[in-house]
Protein backbone atom coordinates (compact mmCIF):
# COMPACT_ATOMS: atom_id res chain seq x y z
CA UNK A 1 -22.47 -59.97 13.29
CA UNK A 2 -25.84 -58.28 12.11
CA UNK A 3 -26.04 -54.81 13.28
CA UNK A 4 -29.24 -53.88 15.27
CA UNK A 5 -31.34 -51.32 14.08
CA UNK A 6 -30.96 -49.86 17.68
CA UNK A 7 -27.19 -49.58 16.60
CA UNK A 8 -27.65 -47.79 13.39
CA UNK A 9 -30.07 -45.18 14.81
CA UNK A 10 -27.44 -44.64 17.39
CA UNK A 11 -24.76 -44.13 14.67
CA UNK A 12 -27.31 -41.88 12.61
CA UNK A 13 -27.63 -39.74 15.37
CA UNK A 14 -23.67 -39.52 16.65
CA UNK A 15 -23.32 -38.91 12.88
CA UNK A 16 -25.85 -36.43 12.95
CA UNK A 17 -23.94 -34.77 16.10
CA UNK A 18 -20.28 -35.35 14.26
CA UNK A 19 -21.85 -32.92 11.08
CA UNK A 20 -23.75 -30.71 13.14
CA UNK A 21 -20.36 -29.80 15.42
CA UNK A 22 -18.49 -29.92 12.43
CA UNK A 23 -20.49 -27.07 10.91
CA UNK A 24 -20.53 -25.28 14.19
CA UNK A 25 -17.26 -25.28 14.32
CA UNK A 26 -16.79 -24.32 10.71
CA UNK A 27 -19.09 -21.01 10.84
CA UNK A 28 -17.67 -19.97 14.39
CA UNK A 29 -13.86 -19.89 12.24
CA UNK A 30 -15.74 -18.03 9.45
CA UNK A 31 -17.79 -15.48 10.46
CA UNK A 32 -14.98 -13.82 12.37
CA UNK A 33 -12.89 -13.59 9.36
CA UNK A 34 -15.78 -12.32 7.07
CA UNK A 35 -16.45 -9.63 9.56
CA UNK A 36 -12.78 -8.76 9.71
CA UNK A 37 -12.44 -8.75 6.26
CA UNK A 38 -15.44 -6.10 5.80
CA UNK A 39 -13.44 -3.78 8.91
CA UNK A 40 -10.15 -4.22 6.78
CA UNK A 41 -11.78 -2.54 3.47
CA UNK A 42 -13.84 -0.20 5.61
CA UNK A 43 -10.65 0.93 7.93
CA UNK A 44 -9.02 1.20 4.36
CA UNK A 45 -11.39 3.17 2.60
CA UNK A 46 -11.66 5.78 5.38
CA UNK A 47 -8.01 5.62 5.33
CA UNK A 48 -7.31 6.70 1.83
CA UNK A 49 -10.36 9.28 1.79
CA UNK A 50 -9.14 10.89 5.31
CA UNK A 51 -5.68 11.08 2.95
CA UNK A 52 -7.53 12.63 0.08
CA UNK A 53 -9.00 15.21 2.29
CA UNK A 54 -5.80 16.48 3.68
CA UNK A 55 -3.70 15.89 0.14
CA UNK A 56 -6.12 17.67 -2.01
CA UNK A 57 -6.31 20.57 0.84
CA UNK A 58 -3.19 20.58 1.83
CA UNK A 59 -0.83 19.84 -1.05
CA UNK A 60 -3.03 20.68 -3.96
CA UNK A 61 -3.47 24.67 -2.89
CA UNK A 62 -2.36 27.05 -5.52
CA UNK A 63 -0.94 29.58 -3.42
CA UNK A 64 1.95 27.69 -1.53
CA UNK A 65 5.55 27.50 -3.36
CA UNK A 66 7.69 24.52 -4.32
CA UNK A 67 9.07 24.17 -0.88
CA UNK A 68 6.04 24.13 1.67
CA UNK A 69 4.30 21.99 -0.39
CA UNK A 70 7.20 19.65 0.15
CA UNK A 71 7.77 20.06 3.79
CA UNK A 72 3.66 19.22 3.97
CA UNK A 73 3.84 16.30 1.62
CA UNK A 74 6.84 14.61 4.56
CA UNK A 75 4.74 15.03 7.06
CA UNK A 76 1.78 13.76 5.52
CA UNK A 77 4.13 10.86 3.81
CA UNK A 78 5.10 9.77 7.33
CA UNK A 79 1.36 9.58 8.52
CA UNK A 80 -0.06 7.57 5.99
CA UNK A 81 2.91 5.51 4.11
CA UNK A 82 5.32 3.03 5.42
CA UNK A 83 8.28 3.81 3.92
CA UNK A 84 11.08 1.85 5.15
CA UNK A 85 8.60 -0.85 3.95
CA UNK A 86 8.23 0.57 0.64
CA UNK A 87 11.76 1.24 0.17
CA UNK A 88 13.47 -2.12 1.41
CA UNK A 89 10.71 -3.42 -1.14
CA UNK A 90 11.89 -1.03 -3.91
CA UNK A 91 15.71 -2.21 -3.47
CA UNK A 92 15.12 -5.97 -3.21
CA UNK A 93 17.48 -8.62 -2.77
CA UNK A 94 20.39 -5.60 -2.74
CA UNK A 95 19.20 -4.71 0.57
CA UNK A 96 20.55 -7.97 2.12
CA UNK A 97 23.77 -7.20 0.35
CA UNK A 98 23.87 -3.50 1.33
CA UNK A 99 26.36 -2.65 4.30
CA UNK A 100 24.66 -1.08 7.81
CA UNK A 101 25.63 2.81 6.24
CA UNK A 102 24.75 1.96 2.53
CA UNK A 103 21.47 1.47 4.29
CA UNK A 104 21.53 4.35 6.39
CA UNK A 105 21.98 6.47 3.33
CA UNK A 106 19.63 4.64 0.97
CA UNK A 107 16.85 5.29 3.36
CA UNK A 108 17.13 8.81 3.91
CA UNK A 109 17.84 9.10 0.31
CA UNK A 110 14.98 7.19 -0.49
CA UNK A 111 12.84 9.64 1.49
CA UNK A 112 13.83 12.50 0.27
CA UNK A 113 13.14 11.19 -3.46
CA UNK A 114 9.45 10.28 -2.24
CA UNK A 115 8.86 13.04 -1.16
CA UNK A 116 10.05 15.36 -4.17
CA UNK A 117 8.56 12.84 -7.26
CA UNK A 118 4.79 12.87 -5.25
CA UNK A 119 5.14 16.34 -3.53
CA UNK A 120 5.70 17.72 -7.21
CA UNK A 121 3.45 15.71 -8.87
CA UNK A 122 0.35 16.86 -6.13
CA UNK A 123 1.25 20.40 -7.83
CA UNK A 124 -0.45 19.35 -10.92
CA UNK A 125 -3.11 18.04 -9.87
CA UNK A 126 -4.32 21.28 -8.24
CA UNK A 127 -8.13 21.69 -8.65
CA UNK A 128 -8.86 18.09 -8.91
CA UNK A 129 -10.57 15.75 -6.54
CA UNK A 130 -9.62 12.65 -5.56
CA UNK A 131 -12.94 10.80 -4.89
CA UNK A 132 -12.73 7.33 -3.74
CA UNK A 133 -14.81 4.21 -5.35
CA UNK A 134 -13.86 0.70 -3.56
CA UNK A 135 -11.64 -1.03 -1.30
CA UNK A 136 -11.05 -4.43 -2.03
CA UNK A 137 -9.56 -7.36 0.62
CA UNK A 138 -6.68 -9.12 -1.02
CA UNK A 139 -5.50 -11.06 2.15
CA UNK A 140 -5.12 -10.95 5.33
CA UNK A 141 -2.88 -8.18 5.07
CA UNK A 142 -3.68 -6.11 2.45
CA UNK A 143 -6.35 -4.30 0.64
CA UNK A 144 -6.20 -2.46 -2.51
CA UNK A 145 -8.48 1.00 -2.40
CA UNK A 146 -9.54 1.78 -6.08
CA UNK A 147 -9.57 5.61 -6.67
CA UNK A 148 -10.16 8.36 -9.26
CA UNK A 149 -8.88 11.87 -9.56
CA UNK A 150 -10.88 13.95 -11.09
CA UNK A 151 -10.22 17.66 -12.51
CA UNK A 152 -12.93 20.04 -13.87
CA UNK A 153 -12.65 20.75 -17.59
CA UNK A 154 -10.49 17.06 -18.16
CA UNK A 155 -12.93 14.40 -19.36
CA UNK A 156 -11.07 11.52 -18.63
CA UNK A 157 -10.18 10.45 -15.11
CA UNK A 158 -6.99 8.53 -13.85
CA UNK A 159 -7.27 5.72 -12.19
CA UNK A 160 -5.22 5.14 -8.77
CA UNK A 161 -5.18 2.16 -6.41
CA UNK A 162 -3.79 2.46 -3.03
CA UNK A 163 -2.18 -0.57 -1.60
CA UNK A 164 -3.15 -0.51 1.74
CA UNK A 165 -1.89 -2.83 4.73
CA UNK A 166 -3.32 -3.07 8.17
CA UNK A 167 -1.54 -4.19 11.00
CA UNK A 168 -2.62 -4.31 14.60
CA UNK A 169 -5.41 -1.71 13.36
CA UNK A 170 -2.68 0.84 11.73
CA UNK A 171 -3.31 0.98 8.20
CA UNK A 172 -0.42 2.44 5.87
CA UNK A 173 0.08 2.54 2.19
CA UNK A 174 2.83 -0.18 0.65
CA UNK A 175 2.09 0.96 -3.05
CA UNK A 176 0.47 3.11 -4.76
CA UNK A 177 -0.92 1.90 -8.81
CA UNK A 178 -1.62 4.96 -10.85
CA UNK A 179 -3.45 3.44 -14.46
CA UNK A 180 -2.42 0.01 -13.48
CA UNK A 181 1.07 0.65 -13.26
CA UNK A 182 3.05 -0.28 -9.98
CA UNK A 183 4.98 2.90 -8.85
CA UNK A 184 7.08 0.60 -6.47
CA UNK A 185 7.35 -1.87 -9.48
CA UNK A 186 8.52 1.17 -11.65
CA UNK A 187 11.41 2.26 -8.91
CA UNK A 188 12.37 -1.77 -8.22
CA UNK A 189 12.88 -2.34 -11.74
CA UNK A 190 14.64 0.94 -12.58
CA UNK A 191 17.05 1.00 -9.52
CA UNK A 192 17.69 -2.39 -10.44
CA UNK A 193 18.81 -1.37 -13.31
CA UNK A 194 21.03 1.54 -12.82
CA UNK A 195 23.23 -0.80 -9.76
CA UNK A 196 23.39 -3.67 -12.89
CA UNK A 197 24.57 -0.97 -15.27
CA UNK A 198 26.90 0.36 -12.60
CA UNK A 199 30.64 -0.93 -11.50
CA UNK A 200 29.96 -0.05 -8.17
CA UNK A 201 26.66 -1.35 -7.04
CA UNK A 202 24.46 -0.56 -4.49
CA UNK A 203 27.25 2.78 -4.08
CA UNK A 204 26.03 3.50 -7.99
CA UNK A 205 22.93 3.52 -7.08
CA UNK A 206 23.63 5.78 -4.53
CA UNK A 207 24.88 8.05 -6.68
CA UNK A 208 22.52 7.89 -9.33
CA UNK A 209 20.21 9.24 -6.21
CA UNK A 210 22.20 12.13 -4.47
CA UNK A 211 22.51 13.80 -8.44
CA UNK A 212 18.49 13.33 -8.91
CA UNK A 213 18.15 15.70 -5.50
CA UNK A 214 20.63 17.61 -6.65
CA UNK A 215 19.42 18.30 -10.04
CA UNK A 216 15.60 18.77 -8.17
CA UNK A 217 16.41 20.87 -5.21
C-alpha cells in the first residue's frame, strides 16, 4: 500500500519527537554527572591542600621531638586516610585467609607502621611546601590529586599524587604515589613477599612487623 505523504510527515515529526526526547533524556543523565565530577576534584583538591596546611604546620616544625610528631601524624592519619581500607588493600587475598585475631593484630600493627614510616619521613621534609597542582576524576569513586613538595635551596621537586576517594561527601586518601611509585603497591608486594618467604604465613608476617616497631620505637 502507497504511503501518503500525510503519513510520512506524521512519521517525520514522531521521529523528530523520538530524537528530540532521546537527547533530552541523554543531557538530563549527563549534566548531573559532569557537575559531580567537577565537585569530586574540587572536594579533593581542598581536601589534600586543607592536609598540606596542617602536615606542613603541624608535622614539619623543627622544634617538636620524634615522639609528638608521631602522636600528631595518628591523629592527623585518622582524619584524612582510610586505613583499614588501605591496609586490607596492602594484605590482599591473605586477608580472606587471615583468622578474626590475625586480623585484629595486623590492623593495629598496620597502624602503628603508618604512622612511624610517614610520621618520620614528614621530619625531613621540614621547610618545604607542599603546594598542590591538579585533581584529576578517575571514576566515580576516585580522584587522583597531583602534588609537589617543594624545599628552598633543592632545585628539583618530588612529585606526589594523592589517591583520593569520596564517599557520601567524605573524602579520604586510599594511596598515596610519591614519583610514580605506589606506596600501597610497594607494602602489597613486599608483605607479600616476606608471608611467601615465611613457614608460617600471615603469623610471619606478623612477625616481620612487631620487630620493625621494635627496632623503630
Amino acid at each position: 500500500m502507497p504511503v501518503s505523504y500525510l503519513s510520512l510527515r506524521r512519521m517525520s515529526w514522531s521521529s523528530a519527537f523520538a530524537l528530540s526526547l532521546v537527547l533530552s533524556l541523554a543531557l538530563t543523565v549527563a549534566t548531573p554527572v559532569s557537575i559531580q565530577s567537577k565537585e569530586f576534584a574540587k572536594g579533593s583538591h581542598d581536601f589534600i591542600v586543607e592536609l598540606a596546611d596542617k602536615a606542613v604546620k603541624s608535622l614539619a616544625a623543627p622544634d617538636i621531638d620524634t615522639a609528638e610528631r608521631r602522636l600528631r601524624f595518628r591523629k592527623l592519619m585518622h582524619d584524612y586516610f582510610a586505613v583499614k581500607v588501605i591496609a586490607q588493600w596492602v594484605l590482599g587475598r591473605h586477608w580472606k585467609r587471615a583468622t578474626e585475631a590475625e586480623r585484629a593484630e595486623y590492623l593495629s600493627l598496620f597502624e602503628r607502621l603508618m604512622v612511624v614510616i610517614y610520621a618520620d619521613r614528614f621530619a625531613k621534609y621540614s621547610g618545604a611546601a607542599l603546594e598542590v597542582v591538579r585533581a584529576e576524576v578517575r571514576n566515580e569513586k576516585d580522584t587522583l590529586v597531583h602534588s609537589r613538595i617543594v624545599k628552598s635551596g633543592v632545585e628539583k621537586s618530588i612529585d606526589v599524587a594523592w589517591r583520593v576517594r569520596h564517599k557520601h561527601d567524605v573524602f579520604k586518601i586510599v594511596d598515596v604515589m610519591v614519583e610514580g611509585l605506589s606506596m600501597g603497591l610497594t607494602q602489597q608486594k613486599e608483605f607479600g613477599s616476606v608471608i611467601r618467604q615465611k613457614a608460617e604465613g600471615i603469623e610471619g608476617l606478623l612477625k616481620e612487623l612487631r620487630k620493625r616497631l621494635a627496632e623503630n620505637g
